[in-house]
N, C-alpha and C. Protein backbone atom coordinates (compact mmCIF):
# COMPACT_ATOMS: atom_id res chain seq x y z
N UNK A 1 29.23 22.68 -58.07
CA UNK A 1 27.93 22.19 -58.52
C UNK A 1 28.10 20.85 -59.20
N UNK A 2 27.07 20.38 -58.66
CA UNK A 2 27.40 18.55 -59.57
C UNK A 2 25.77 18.24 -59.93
N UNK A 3 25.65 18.16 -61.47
CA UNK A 3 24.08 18.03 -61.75
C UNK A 3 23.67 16.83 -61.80
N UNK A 4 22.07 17.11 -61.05
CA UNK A 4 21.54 15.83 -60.55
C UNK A 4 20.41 15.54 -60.86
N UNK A 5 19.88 14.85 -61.55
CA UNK A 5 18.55 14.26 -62.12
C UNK A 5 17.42 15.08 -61.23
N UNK A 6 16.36 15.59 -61.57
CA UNK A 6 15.09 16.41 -60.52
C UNK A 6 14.80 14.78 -59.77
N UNK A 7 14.51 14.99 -58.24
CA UNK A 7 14.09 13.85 -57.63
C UNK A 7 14.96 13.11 -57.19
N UNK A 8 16.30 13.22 -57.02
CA UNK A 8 17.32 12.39 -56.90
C UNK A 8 17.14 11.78 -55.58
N UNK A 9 17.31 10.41 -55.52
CA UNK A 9 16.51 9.97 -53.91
C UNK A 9 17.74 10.52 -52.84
N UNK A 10 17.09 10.99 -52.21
CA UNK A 10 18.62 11.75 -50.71
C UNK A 10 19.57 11.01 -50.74
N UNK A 11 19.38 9.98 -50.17
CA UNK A 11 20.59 9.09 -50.52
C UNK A 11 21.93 8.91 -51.37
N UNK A 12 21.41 9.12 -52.27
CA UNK A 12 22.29 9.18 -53.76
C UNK A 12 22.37 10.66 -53.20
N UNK A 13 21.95 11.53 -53.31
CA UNK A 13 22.39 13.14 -53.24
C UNK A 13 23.14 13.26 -52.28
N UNK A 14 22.93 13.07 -50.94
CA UNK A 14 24.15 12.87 -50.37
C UNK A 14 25.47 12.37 -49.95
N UNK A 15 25.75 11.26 -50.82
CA UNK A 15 26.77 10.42 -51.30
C UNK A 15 27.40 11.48 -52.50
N UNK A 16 26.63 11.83 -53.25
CA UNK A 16 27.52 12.16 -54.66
C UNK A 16 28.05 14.08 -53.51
N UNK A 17 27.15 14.15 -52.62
CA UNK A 17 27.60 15.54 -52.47
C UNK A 17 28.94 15.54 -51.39
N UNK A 18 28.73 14.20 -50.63
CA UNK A 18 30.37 14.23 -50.28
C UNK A 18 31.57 13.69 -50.44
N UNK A 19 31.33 12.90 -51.91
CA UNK A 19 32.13 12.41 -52.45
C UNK A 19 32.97 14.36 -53.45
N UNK A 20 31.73 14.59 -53.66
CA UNK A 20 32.11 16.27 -54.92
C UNK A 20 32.75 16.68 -53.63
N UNK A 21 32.29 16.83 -52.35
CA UNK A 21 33.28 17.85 -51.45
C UNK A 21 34.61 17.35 -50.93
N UNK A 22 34.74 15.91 -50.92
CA UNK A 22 36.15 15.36 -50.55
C UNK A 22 36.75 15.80 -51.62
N UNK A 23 36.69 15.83 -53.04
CA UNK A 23 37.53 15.98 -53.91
C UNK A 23 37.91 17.68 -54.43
N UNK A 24 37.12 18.25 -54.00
CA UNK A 24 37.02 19.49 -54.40
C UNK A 24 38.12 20.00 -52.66
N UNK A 25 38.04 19.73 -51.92
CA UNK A 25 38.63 19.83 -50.72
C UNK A 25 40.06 19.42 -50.97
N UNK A 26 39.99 18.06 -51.40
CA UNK A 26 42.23 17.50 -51.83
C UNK A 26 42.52 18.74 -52.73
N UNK A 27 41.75 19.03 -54.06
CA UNK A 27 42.46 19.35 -55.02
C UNK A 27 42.54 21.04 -55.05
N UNK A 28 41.53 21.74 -53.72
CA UNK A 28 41.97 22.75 -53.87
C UNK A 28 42.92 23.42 -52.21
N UNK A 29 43.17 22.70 -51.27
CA UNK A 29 43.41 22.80 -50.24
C UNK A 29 43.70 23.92 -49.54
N UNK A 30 42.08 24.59 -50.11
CA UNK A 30 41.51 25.95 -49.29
C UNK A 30 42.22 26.31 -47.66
N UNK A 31 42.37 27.54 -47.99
CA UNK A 31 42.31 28.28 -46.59
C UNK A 31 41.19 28.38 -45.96
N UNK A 32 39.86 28.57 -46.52
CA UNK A 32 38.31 28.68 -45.64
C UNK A 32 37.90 28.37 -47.28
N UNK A 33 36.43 27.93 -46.85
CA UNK A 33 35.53 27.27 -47.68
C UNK A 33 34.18 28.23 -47.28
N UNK A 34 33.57 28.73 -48.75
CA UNK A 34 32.63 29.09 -49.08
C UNK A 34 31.49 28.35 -49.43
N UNK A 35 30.74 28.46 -48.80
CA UNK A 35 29.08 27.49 -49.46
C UNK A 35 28.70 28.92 -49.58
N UNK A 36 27.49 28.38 -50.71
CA UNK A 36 26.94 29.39 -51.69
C UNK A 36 25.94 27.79 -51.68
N UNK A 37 25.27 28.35 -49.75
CA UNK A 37 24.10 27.16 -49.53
C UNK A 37 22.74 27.47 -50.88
N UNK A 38 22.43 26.92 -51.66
CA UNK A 38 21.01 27.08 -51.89
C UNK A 38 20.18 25.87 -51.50
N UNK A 39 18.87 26.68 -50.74
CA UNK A 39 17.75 25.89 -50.75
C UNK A 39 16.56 25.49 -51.28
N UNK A 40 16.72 25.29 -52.45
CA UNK A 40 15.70 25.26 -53.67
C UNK A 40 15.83 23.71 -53.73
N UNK A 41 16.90 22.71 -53.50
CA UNK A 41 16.90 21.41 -52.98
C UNK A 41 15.73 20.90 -52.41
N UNK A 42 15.54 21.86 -51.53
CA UNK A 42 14.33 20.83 -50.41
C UNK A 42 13.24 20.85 -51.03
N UNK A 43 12.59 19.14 -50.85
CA UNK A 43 11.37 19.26 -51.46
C UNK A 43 10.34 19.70 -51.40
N UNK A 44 10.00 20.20 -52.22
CA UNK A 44 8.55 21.19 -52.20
C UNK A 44 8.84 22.74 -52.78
N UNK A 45 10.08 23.03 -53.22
CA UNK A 45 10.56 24.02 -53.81
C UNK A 45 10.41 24.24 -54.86
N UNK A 46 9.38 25.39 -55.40
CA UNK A 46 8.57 25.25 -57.22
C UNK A 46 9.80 25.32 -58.27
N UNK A 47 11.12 24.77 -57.71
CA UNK A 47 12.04 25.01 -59.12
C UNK A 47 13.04 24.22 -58.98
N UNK A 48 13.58 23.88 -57.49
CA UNK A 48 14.37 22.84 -57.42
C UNK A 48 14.07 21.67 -57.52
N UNK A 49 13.45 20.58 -57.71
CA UNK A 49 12.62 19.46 -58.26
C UNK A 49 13.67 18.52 -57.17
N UNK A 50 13.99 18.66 -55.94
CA UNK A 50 15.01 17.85 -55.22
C UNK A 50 13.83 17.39 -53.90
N UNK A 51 14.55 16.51 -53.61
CA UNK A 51 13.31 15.60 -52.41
C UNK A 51 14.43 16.09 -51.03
N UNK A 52 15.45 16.59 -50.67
CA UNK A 52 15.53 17.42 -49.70
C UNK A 52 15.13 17.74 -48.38
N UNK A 53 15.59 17.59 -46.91
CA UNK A 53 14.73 18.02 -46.18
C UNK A 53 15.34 18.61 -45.04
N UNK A 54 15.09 19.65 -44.19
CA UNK A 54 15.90 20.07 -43.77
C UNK A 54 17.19 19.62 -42.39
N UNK A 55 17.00 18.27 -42.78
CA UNK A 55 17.83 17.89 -41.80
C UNK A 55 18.79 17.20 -42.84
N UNK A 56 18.73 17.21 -43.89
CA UNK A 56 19.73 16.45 -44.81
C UNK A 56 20.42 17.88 -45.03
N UNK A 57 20.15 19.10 -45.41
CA UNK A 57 20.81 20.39 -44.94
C UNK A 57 22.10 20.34 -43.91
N UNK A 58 21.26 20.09 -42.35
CA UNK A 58 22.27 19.82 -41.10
C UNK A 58 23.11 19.37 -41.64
N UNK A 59 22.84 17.83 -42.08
CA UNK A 59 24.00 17.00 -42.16
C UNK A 59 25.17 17.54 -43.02
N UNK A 60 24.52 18.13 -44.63
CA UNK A 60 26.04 18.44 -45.86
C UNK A 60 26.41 19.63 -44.73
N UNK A 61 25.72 20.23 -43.66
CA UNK A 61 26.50 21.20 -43.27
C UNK A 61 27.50 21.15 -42.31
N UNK A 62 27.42 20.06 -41.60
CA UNK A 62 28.26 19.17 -40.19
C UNK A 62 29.36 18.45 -41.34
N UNK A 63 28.97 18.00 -42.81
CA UNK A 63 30.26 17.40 -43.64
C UNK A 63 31.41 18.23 -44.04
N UNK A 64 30.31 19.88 -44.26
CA UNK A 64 31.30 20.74 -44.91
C UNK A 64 31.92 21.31 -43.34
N UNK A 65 31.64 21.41 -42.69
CA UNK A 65 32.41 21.74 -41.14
C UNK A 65 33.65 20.64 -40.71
N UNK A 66 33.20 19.44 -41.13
CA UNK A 66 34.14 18.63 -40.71
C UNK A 66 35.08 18.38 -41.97
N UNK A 67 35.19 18.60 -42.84
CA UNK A 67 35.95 18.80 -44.12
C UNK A 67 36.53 20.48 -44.25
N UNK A 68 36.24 21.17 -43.15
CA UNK A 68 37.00 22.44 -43.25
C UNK A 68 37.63 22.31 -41.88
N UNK A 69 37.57 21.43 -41.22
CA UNK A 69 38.49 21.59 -39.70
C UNK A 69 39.80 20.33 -40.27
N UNK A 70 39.63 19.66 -41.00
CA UNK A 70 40.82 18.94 -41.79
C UNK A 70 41.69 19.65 -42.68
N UNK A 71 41.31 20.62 -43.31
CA UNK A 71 41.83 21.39 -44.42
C UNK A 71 42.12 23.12 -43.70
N UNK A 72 41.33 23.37 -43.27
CA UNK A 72 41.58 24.81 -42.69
C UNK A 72 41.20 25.29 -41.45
N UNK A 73 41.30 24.72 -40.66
CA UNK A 73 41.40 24.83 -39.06
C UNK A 73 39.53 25.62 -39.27
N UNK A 74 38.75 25.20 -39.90
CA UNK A 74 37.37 24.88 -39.13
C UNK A 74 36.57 26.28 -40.04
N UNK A 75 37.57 26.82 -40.81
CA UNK A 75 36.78 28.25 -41.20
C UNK A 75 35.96 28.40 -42.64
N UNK A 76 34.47 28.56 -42.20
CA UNK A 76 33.72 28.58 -43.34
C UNK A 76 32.80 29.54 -43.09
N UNK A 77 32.36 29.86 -44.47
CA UNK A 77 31.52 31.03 -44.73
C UNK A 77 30.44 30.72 -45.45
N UNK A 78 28.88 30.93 -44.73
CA UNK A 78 27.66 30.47 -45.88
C UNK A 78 27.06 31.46 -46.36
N UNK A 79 26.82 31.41 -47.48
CA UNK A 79 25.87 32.29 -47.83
C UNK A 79 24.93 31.98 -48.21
N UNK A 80 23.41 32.89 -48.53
CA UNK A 80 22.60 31.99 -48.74
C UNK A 80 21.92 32.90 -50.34
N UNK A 81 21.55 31.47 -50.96
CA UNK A 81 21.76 31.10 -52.27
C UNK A 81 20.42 30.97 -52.82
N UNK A 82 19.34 31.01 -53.42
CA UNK A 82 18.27 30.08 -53.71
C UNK A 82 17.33 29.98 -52.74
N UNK A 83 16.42 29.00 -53.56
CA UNK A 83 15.29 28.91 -52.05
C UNK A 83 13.62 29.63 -52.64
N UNK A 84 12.52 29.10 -52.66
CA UNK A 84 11.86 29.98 -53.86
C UNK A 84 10.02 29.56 -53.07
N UNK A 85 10.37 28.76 -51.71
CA UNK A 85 9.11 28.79 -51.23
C UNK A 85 9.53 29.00 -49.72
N UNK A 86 9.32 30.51 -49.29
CA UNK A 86 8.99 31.04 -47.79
C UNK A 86 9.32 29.98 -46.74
N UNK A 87 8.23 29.34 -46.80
CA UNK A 87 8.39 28.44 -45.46
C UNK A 87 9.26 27.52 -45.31
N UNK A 88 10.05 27.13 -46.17
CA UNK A 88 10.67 25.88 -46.42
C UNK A 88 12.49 26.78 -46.82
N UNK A 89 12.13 27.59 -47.19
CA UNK A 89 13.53 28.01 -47.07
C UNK A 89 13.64 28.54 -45.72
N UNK A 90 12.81 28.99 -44.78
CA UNK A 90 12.61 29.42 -43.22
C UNK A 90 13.47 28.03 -42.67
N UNK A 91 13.02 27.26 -42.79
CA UNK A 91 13.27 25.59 -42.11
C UNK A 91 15.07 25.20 -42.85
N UNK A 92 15.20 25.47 -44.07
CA UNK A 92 16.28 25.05 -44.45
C UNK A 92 17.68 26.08 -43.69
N UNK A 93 17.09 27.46 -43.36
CA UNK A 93 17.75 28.22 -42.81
C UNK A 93 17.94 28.16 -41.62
N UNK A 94 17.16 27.47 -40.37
CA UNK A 94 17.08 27.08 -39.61
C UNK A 94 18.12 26.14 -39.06
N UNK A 95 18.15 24.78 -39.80
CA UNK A 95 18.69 23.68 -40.45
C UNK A 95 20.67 23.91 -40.24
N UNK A 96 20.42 24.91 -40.95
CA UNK A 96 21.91 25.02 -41.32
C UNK A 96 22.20 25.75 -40.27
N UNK A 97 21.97 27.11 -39.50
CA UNK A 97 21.97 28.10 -38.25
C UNK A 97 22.46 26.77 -37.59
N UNK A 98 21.53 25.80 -36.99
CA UNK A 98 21.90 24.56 -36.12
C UNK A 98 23.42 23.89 -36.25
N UNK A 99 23.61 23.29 -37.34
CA UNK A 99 24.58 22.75 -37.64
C UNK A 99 25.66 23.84 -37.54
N UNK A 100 25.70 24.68 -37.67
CA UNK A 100 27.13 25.46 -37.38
C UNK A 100 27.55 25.86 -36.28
N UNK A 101 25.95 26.33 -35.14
CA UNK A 101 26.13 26.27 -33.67
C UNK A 101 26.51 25.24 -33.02
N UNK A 102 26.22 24.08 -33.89
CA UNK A 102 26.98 22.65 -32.83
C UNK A 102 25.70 21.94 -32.04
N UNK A 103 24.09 22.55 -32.90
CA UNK A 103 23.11 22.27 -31.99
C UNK A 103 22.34 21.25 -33.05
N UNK A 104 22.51 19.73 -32.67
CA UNK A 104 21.27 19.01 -33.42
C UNK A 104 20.16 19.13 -33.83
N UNK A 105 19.75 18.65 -34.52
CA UNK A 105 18.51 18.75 -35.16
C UNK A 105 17.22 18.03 -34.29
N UNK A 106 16.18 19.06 -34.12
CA UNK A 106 15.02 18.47 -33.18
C UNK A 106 15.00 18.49 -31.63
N UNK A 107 16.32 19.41 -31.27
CA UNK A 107 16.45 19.80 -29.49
C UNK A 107 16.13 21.27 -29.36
């Protein structure tokens, strides 16, 4: 976890989130990697105050895939975490399902 101002523009959130996973990746040089995904990130979530959307999901999830095929021959485990408005955690779950099948976002 790396705390982030409510509103943090994506940009910045996704920079600081794969800069936290390169380093957390050298210094612990896991056998498989656990996400403990929450989607309370995406915006519009009554508690996560994050601007989020579910294709910025895809992406930390194609980073943490490609940061576990460098470190541990590709093996990760998600679970799911958070998330506090129905429809939008539907889409963030979606989101991530994609990215691990190897299927882009919007086909």
């Amino acid at each position: 976890n790396v705390p982030l101002a409510a509103g943090t523009p994506r940009d910045q959130y996704l920079q600081v989130f794969e800069r936290a996973l390169s380093a957390a990746v050298s210094r612990a040089a896991p056998d498989f990697v656990l996400v403990s995904s929450g989607f309370d990130v995406l915006a519009g979530d009554p508690l996560g105050g994050q601007l989020l959307e579910p294709a910025d999901l895809h992406e930390t999830t194609l980073m943490v895939m490609d940061a576990a095929d460098r470190c541990c021959q590709g093996r990760v485990v998600v679970f799911l975490e958070g998330g506090y408005d129905p429809a939008r955690l539907g889409e963030g779950c979606v989101a991530v399902v994609r990215a691990l099948a190897g299927v882009a976002m919007g086909v």
